[in-house]
N, C-alpha and C. Protein backbone atom coordinates (compact mmCIF):
# COMPACT_ATOMS: atom_id res chain seq x y z
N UNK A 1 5.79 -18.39 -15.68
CA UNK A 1 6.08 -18.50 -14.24
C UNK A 1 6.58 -17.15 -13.72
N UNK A 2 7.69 -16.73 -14.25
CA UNK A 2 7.99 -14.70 -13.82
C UNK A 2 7.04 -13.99 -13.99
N UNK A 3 6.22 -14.48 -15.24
CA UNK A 3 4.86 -13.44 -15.50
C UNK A 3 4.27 -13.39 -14.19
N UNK A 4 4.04 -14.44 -13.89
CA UNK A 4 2.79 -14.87 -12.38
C UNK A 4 3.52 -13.77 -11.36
N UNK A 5 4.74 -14.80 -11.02
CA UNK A 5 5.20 -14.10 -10.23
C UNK A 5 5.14 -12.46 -9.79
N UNK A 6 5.86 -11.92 -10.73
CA UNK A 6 6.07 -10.15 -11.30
C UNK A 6 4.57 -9.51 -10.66
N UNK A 7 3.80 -10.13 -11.59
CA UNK A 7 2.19 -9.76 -11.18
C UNK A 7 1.48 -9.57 -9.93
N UNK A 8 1.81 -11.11 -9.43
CA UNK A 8 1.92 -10.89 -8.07
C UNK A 8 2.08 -9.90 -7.12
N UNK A 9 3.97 -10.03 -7.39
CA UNK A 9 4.61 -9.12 -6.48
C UNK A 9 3.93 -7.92 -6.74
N UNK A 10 3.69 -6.94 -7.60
CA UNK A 10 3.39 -5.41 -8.03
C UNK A 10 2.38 -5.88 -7.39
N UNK A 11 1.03 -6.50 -7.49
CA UNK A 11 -0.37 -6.53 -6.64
C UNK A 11 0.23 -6.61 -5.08
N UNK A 12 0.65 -7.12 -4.71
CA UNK A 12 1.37 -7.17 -3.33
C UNK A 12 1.82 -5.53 -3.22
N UNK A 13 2.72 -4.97 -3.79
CA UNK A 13 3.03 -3.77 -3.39
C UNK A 13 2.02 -2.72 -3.44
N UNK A 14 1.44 -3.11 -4.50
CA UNK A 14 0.06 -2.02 -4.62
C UNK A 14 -0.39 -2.14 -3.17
N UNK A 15 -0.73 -3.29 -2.71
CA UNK A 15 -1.51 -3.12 -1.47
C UNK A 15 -1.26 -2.78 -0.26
N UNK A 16 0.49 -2.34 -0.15
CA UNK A 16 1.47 -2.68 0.98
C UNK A 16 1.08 -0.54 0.70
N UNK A 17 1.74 -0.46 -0.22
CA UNK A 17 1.49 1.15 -0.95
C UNK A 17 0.20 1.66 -0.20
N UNK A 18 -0.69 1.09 -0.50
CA UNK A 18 -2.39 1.94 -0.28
C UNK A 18 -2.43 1.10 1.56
N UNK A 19 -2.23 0.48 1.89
CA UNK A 19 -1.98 -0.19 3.39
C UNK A 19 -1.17 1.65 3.78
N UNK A 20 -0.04 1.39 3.34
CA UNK A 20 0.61 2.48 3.84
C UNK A 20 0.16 3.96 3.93
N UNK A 21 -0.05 4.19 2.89
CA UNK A 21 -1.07 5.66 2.46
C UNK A 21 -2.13 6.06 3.13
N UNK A 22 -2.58 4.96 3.70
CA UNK A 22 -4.35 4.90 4.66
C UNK A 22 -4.04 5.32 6.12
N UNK A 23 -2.59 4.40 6.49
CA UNK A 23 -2.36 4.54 7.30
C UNK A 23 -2.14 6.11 8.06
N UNK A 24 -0.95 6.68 7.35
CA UNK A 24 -0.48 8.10 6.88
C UNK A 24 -1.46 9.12 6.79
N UNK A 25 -2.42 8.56 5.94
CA UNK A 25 -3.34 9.60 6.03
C UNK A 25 -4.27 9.67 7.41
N UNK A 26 -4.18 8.35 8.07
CA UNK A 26 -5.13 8.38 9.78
C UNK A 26 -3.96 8.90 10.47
N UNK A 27 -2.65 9.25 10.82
CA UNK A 27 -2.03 9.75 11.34
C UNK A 27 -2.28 11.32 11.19
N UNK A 28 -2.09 11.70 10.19
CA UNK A 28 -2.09 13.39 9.80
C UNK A 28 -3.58 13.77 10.12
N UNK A 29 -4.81 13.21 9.84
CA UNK A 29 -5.87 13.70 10.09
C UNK A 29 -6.08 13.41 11.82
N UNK A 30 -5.45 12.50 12.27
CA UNK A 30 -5.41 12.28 13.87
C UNK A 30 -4.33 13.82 14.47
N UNK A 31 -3.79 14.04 14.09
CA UNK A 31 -2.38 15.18 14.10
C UNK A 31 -2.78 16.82 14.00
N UNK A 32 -3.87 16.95 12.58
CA UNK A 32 -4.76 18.07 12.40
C UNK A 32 -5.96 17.90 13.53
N UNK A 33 -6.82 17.33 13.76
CA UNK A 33 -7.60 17.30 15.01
C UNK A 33 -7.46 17.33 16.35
């Protein structure tokens, strides 16, 4: 059940992480142009 959980959560952050990063990166290339 923590296994699941744990797993979860880190896949959740992975995606919150690369959500974030994408974002960041359309700001700065919006910023350089």
């Amino acid at each position: 059940m923590d296994e699941a959980v744990k797993c979860r959560s880190v896949e959740l952050a992975r995606a919150c992480y690369n959500d974030a990063t994408s974002v960041l990166q359309d700001i700065l290339i919006s910023l350089i142009s």
